[in-house]
PDB file of N, CA and C in Angstrom:
ATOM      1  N   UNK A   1      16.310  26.050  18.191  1.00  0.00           N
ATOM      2  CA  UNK A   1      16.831  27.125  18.991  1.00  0.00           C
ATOM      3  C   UNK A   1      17.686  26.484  20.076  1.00  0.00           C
ATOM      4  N   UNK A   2      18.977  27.044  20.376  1.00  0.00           N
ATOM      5  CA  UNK A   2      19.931  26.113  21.302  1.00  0.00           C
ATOM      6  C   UNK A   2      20.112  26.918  22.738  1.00  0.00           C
ATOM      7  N   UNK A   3      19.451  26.814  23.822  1.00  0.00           N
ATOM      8  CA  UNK A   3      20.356  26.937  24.924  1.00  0.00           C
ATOM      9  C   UNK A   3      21.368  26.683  25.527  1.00  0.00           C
ATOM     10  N   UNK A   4      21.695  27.797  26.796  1.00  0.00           N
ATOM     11  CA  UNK A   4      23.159  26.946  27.391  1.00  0.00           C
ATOM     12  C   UNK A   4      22.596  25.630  27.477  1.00  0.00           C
ATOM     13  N   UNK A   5      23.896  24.723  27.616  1.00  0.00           N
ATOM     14  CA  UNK A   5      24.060  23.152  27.864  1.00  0.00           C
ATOM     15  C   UNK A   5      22.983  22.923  29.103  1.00  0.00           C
ATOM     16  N   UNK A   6      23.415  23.341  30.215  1.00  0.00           N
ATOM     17  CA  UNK A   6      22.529  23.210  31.100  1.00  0.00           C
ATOM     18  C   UNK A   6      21.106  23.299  30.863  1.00  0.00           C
ATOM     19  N   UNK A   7      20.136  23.842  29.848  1.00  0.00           N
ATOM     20  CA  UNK A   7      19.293  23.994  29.815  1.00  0.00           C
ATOM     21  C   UNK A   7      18.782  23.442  28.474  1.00  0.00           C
ATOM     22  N   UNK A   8      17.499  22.685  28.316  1.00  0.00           N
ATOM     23  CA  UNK A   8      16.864  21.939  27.508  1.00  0.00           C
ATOM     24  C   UNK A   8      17.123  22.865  25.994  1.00  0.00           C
ATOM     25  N   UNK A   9      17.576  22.365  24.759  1.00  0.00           N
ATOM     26  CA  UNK A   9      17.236  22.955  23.483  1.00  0.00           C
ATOM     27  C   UNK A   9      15.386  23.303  23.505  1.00  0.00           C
ATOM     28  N   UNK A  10      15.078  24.459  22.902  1.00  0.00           N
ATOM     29  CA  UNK A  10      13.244  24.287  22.549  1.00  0.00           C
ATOM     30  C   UNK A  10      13.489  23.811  21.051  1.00  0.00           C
ATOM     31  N   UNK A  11      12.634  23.411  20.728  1.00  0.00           N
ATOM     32  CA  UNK A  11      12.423  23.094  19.618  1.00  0.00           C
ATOM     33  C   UNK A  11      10.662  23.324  19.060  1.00  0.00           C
ATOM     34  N   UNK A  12      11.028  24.720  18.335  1.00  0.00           N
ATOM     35  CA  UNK A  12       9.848  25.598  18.032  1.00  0.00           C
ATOM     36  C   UNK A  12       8.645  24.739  17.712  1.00  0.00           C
ATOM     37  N   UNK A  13       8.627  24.227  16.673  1.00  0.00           N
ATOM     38  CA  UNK A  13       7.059  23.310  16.384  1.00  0.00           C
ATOM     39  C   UNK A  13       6.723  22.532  18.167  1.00  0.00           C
ATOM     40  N   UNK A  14       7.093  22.454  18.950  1.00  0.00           N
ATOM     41  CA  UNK A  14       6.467  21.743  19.862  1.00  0.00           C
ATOM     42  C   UNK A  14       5.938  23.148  21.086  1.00  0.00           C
ATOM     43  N   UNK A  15       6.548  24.266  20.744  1.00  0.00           N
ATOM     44  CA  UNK A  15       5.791  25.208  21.104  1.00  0.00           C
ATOM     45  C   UNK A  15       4.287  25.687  21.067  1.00  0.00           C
ATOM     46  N   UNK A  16       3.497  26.002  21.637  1.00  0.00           N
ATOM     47  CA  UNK A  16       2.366  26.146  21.955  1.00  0.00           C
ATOM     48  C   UNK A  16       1.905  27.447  20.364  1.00  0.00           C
ATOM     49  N   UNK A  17       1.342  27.643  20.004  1.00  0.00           N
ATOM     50  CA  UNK A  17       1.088  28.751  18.994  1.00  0.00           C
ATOM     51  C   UNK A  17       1.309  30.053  19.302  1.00  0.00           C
ATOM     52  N   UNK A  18       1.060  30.491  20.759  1.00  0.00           N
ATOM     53  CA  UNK A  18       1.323  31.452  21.504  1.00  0.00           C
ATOM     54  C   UNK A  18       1.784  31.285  22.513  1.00  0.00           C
ATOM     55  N   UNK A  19       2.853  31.759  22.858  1.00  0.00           N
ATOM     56  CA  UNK A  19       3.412  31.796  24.348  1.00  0.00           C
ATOM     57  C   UNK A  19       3.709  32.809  24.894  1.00  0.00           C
ATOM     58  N   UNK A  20       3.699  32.467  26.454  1.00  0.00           N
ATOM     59  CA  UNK A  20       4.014  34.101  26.939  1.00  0.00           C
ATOM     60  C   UNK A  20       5.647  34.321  27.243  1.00  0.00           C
ATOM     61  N   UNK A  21       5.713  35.018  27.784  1.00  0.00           N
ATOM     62  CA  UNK A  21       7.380  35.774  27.709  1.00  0.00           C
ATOM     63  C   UNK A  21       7.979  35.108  28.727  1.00  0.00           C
ATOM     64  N   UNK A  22       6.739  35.195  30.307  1.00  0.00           N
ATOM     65  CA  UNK A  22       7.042  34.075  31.219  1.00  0.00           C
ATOM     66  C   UNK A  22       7.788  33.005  31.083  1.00  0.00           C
ATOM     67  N   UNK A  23       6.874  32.533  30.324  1.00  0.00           N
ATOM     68  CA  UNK A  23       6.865  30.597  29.886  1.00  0.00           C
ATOM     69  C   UNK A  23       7.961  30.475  28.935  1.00  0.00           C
ATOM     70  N   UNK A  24       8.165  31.487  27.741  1.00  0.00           N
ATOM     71  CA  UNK A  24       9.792  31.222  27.125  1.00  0.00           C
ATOM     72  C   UNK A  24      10.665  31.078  27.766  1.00  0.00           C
ATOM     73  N   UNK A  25      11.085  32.927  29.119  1.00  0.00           N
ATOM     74  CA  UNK A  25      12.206  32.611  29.665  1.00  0.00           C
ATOM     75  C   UNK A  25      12.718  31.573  30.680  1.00  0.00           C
ATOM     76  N   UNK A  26      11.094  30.539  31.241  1.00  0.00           N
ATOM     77  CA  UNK A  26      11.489  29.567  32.061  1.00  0.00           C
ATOM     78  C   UNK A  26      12.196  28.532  31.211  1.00  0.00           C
ATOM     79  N   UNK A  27      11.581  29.096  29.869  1.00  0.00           N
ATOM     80  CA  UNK A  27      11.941  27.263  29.216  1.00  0.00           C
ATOM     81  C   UNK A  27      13.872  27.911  29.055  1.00  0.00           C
ATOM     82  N   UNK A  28      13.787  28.584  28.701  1.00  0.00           N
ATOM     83  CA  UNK A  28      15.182  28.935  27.816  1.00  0.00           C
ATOM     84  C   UNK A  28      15.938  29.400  29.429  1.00  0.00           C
ATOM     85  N   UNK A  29      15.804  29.207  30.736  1.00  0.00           N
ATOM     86  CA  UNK A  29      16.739  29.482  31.613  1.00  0.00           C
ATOM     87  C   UNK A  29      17.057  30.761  31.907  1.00  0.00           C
ATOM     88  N   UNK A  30      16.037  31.977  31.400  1.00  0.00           N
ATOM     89  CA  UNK A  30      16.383  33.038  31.306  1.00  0.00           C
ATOM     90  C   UNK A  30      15.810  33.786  32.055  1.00  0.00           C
ATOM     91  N   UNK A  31      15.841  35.127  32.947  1.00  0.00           N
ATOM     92  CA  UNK A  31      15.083  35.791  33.411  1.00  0.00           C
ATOM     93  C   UNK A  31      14.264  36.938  32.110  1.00  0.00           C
ATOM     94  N   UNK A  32      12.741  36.778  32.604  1.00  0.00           N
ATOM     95  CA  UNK A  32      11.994  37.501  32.224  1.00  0.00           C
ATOM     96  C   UNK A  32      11.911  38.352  31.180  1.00  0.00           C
ATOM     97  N   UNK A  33      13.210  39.568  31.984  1.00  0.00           N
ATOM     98  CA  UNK A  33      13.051  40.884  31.617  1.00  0.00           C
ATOM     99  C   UNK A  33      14.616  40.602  30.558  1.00  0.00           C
ATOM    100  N   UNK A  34      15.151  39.615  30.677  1.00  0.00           N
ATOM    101  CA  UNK A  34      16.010  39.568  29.469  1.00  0.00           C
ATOM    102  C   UNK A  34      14.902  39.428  28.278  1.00  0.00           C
ATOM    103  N   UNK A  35      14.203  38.232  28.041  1.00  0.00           N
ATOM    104  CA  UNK A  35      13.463  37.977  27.303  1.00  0.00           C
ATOM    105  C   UNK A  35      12.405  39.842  26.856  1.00  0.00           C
ATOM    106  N   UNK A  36      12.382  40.549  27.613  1.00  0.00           N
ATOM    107  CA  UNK A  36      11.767  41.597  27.749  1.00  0.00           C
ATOM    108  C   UNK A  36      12.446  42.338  26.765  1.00  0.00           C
ATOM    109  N   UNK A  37      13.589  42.732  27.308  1.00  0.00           N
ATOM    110  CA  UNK A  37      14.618  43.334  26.536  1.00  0.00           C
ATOM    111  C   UNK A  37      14.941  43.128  25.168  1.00  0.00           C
ATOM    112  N   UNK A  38      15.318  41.752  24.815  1.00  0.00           N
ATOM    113  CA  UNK A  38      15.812  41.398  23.223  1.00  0.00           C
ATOM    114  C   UNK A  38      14.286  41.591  22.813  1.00  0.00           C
ATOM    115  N   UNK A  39      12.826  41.388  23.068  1.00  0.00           N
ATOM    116  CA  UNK A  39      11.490  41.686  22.326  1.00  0.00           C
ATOM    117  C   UNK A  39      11.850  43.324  22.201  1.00  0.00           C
ATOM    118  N   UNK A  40      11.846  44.183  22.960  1.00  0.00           N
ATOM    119  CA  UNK A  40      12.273  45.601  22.765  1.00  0.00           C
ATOM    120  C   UNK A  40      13.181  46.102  21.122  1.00  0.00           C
ATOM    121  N   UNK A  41      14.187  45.015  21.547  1.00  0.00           N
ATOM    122  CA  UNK A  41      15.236  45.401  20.376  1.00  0.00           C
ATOM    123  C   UNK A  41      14.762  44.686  19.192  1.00  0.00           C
ATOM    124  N   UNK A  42      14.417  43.717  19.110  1.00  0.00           N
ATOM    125  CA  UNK A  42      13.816  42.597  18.004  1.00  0.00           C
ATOM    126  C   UNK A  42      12.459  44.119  17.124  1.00  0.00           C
ATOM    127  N   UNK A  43      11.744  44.725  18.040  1.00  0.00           N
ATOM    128  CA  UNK A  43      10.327  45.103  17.923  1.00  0.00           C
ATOM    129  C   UNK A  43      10.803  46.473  16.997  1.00  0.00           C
ATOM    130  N   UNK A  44      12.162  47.060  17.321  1.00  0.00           N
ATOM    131  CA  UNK A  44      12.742  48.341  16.724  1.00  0.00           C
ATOM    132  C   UNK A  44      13.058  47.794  15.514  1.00  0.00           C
ATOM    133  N   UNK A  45      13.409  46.335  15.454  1.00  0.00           N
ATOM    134  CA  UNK A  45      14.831  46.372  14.289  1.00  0.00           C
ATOM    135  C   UNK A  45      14.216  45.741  13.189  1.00  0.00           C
ATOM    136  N   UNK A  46      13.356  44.493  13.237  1.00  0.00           N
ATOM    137  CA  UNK A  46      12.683  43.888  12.470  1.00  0.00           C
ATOM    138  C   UNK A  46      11.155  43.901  12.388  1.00  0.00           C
ATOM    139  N   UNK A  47      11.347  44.509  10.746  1.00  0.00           N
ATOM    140  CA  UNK A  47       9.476  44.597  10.854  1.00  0.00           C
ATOM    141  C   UNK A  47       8.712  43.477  10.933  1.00  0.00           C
ATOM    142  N   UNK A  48       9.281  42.742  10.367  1.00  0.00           N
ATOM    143  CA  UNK A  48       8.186  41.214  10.882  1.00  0.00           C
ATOM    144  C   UNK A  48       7.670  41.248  12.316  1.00  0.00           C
ATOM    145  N   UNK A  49       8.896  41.234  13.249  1.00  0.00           N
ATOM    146  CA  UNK A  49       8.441  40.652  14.313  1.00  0.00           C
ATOM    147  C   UNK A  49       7.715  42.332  15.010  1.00  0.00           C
ATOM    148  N   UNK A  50       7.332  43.189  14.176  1.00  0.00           N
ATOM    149  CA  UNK A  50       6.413  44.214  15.113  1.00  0.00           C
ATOM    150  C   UNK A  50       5.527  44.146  14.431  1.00  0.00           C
ATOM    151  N   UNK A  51       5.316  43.648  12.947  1.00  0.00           N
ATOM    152  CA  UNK A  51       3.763  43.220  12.715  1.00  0.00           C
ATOM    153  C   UNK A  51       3.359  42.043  13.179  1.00  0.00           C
ATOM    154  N   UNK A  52       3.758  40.980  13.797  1.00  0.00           N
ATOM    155  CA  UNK A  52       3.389  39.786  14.412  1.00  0.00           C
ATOM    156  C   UNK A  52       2.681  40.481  15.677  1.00  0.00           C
ATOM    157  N   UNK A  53       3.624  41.581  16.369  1.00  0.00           N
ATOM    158  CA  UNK A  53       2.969  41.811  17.633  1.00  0.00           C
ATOM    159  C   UNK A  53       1.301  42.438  17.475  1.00  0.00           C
ATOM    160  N   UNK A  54       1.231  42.883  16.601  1.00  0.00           N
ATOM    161  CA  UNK A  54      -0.204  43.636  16.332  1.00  0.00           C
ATOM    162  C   UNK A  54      -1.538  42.378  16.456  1.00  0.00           C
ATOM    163  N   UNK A  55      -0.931  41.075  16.207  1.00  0.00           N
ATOM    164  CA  UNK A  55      -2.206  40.110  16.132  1.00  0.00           C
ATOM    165  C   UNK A  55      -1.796  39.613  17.226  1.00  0.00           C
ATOM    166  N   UNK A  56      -1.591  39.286  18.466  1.00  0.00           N
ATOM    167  CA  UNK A  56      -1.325  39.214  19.685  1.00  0.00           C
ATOM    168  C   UNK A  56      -0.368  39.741  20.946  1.00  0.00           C
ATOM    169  N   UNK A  57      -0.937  39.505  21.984  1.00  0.00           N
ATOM    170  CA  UNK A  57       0.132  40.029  22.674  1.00  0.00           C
ATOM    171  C   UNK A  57       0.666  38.940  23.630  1.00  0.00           C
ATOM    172  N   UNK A  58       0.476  37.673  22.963  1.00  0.00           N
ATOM    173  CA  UNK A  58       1.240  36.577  23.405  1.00  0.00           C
ATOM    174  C   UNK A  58       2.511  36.751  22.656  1.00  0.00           C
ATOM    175  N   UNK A  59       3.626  35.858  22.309  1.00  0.00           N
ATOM    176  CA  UNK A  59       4.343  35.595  21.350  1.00  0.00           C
ATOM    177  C   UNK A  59       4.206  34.294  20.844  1.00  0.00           C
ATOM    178  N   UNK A  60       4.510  35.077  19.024  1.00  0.00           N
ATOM    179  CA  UNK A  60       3.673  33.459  17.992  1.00  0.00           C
ATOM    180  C   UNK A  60       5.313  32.967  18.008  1.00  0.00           C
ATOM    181  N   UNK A  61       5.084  32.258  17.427  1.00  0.00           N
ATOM    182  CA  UNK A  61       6.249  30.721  17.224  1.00  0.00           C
ATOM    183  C   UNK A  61       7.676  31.602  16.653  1.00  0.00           C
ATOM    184  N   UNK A  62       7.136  32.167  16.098  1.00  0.00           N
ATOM    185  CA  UNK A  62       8.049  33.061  14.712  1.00  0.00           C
ATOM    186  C   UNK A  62       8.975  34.089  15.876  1.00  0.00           C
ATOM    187  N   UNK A  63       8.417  34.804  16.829  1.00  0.00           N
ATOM    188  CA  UNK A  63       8.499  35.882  17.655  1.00  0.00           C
ATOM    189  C   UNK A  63       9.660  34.684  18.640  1.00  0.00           C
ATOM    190  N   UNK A  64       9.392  33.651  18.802  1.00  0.00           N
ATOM    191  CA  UNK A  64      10.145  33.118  19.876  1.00  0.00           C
ATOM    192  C   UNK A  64      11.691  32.358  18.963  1.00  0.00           C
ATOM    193  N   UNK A  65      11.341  32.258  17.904  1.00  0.00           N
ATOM    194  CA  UNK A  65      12.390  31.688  17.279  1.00  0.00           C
ATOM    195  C   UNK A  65      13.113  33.148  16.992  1.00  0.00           C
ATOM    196  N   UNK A  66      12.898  34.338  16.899  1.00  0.00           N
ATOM    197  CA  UNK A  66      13.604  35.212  16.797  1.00  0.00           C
ATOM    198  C   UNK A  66      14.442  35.641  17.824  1.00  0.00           C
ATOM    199  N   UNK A  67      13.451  35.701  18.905  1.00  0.00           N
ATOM    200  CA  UNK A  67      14.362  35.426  20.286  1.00  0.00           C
ATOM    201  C   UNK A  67      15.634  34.547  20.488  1.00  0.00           C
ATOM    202  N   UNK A  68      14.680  33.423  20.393  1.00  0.00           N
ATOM    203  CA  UNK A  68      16.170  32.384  20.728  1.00  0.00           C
ATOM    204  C   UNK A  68      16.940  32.444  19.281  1.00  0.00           C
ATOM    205  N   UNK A  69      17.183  33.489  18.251  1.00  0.00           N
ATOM    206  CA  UNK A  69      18.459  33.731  17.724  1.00  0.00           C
ATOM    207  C   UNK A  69      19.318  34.627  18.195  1.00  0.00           C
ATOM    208  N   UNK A  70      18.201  36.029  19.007  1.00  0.00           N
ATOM    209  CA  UNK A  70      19.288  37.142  19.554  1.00  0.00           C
ATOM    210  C   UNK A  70      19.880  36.312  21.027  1.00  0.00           C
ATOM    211  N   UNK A  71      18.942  35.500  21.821  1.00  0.00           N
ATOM    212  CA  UNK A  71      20.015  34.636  22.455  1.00  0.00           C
ATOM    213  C   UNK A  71      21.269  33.813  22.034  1.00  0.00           C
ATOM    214  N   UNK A  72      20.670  33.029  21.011  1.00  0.00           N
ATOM    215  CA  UNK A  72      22.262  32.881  20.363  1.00  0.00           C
ATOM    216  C   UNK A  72      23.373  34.138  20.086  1.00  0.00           C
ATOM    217  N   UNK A  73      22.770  34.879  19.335  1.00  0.00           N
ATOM    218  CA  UNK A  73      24.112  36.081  19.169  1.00  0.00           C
ATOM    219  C   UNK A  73      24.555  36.601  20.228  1.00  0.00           C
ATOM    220  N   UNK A  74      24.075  36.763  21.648  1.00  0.00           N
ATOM    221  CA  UNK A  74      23.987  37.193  22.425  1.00  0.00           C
ATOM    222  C   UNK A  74      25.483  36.995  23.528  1.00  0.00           C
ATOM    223  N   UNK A  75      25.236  35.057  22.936  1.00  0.00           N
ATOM    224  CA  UNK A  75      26.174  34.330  23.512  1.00  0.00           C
ATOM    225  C   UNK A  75      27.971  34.867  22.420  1.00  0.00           C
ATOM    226  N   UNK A  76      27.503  35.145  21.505  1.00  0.00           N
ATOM    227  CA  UNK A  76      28.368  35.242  20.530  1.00  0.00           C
ATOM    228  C   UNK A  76      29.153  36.748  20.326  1.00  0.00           C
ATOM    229  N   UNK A  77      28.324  37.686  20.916  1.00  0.00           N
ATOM    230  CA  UNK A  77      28.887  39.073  20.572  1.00  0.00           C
ATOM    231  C   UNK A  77      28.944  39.491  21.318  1.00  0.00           C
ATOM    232  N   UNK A  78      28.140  39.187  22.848  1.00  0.00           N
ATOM    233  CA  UNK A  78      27.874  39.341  24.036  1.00  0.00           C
ATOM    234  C   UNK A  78      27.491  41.413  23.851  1.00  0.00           C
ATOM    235  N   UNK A  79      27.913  41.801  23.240  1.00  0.00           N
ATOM    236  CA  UNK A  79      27.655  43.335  23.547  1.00  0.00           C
ATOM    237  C   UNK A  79      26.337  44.249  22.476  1.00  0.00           C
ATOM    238  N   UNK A  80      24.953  44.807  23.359  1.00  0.00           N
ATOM    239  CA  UNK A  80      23.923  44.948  22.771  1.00  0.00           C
ATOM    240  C   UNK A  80      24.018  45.852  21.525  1.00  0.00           C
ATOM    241  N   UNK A  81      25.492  46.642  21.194  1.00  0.00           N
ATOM    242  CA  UNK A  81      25.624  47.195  19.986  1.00  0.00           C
ATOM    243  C   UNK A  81      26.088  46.171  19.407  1.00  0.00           C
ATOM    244  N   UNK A  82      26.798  45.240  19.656  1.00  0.00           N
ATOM    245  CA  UNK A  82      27.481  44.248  18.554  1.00  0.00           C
ATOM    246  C   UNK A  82      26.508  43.829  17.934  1.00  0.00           C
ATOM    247  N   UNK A  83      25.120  43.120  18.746  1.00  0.00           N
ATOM    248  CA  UNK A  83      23.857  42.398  18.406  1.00  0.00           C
ATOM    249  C   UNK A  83      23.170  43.269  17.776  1.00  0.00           C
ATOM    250  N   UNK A  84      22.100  44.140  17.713  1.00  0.00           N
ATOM    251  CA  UNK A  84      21.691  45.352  17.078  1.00  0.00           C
ATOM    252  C   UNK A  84      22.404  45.399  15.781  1.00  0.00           C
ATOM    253  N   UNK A  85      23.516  45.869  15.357  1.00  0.00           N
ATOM    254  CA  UNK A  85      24.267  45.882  14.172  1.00  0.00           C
ATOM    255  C   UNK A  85      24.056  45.343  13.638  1.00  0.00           C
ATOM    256  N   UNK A  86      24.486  43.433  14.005  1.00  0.00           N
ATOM    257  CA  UNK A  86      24.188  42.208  13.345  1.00  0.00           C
ATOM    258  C   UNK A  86      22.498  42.368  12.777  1.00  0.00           C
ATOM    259  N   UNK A  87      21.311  42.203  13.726  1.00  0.00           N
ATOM    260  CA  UNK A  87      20.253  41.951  13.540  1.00  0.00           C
ATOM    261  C   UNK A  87      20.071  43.353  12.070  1.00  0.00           C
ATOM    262  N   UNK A  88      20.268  44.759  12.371  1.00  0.00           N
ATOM    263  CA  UNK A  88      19.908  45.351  11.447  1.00  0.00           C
ATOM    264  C   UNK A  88      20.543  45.176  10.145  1.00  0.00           C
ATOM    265  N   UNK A  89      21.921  44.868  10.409  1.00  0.00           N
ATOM    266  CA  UNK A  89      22.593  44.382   8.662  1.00  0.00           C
ATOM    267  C   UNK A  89      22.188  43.451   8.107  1.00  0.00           C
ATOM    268  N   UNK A  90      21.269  42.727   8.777  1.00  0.00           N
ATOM    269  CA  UNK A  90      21.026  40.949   8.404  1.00  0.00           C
ATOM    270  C   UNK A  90      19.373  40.917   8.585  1.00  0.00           C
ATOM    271  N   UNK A  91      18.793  41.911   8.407  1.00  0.00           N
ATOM    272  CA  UNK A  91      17.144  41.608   8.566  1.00  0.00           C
ATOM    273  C   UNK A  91      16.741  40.138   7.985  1.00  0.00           C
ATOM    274  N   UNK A  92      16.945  40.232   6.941  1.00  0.00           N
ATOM    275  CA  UNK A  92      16.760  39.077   5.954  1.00  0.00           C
ATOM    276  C   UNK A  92      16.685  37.692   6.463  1.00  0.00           C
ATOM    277  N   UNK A  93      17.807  37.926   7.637  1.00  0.00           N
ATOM    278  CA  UNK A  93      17.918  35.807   8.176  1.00  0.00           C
ATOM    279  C   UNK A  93      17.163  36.026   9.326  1.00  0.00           C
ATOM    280  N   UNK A  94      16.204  36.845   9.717  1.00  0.00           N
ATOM    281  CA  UNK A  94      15.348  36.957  10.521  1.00  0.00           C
ATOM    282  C   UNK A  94      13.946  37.304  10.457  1.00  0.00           C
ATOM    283  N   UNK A  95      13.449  37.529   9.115  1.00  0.00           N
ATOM    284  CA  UNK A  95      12.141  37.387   8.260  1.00  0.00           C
ATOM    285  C   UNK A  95      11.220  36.183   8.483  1.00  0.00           C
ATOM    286  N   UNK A  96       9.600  36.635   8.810  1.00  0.00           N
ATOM    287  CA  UNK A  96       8.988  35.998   9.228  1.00  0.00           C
ATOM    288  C   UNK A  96       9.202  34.804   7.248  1.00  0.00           C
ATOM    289  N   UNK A  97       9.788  35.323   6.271  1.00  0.00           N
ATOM    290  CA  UNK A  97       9.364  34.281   5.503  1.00  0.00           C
ATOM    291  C   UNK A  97      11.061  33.092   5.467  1.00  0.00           C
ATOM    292  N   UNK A  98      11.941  33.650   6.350  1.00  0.00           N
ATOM    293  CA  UNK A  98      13.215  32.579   6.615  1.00  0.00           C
ATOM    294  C   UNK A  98      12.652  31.746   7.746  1.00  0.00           C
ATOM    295  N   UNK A  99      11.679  32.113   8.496  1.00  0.00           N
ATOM    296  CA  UNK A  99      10.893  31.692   9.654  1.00  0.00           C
ATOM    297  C   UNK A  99      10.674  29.778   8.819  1.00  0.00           C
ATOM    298  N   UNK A 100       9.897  30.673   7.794  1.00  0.00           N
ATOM    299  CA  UNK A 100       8.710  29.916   7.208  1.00  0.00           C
ATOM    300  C   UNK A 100       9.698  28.747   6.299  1.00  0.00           C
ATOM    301  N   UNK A 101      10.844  29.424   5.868  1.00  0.00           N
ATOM    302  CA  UNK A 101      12.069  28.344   4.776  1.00  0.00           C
ATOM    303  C   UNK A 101      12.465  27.303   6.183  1.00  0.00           C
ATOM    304  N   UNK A 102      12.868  27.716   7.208  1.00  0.00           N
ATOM    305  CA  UNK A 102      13.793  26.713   7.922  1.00  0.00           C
ATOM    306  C   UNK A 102      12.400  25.549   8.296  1.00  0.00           C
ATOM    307  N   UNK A 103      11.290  26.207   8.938  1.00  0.00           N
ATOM    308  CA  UNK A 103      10.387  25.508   9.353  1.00  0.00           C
ATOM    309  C   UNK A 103       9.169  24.743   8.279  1.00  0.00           C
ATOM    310  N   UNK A 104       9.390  24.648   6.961  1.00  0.00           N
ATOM    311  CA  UNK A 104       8.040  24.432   5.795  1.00  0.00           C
ATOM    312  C   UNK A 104       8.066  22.991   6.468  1.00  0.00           C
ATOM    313  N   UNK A 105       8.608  21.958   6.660  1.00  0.00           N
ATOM    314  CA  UNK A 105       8.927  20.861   6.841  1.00  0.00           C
ATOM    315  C   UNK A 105       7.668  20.255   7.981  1.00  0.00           C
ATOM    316  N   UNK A 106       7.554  21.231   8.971  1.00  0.00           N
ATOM    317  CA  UNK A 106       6.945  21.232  10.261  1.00  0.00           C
ATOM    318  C   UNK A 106       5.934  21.089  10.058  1.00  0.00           C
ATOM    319  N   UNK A 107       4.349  20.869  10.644  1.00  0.00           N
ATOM    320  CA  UNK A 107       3.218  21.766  11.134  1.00  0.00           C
ATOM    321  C   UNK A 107       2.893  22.436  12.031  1.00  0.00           C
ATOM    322  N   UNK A 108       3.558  23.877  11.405  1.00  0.00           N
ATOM    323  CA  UNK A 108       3.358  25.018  12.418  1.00  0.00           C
ATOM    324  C   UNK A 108       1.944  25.950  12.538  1.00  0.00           C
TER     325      UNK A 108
END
């Protein structure tokens, strides 16, 4: 997952199993209630990441790597209909099992 320059890349497997929303947006340079916001839109658009929310109300690994993609698009389309569009035409590259293709490599 890539942040601005100024701010450290995360790199999901070294993430905690659960994290809170807090602790993402410090890592990723972000305020809070941004991080608040894209979970809002993430929670409408993709069913994965609203059945993830049902087994905690931390966020799992999967939930934060989804994040730091609508942060990437974010940077890229900058406008919350541009993003929305993208995420709903494209469920697919945001599936807890593309989660599971980019990361098999890991121990997550």
């Amino acid at each position: 997952m890539l942040c601005r320059t100024k701010y450290r890349a995360i790199f999901i497997p070294d993430l905690d199993p659960c994290t809170e929303k807090t602790k993402l947006a410090e890592m990723m340079g972000l305020h809070r209630n941004t991080i608040g916001k894209w979970h809002k839109w993430a929670k409408m658009i993709i069913k994965d990441y609203r059945d993830e929310m049902e087994k905690s109300q931390l966020m799992s690994r999967y939930q934060c790597w989804v994040i730091g993609e609508i942060y990437r698009l974010s940077l890229l389309l900058k406008r919350k209909q541009n993003i929305c569009l993208h995420l709903r035409d494209n469920r697919n590259e945001y599936s807890l099992n593309k989660f599971n293709q980019i990361y098999k490599n890991y121990s997550i």
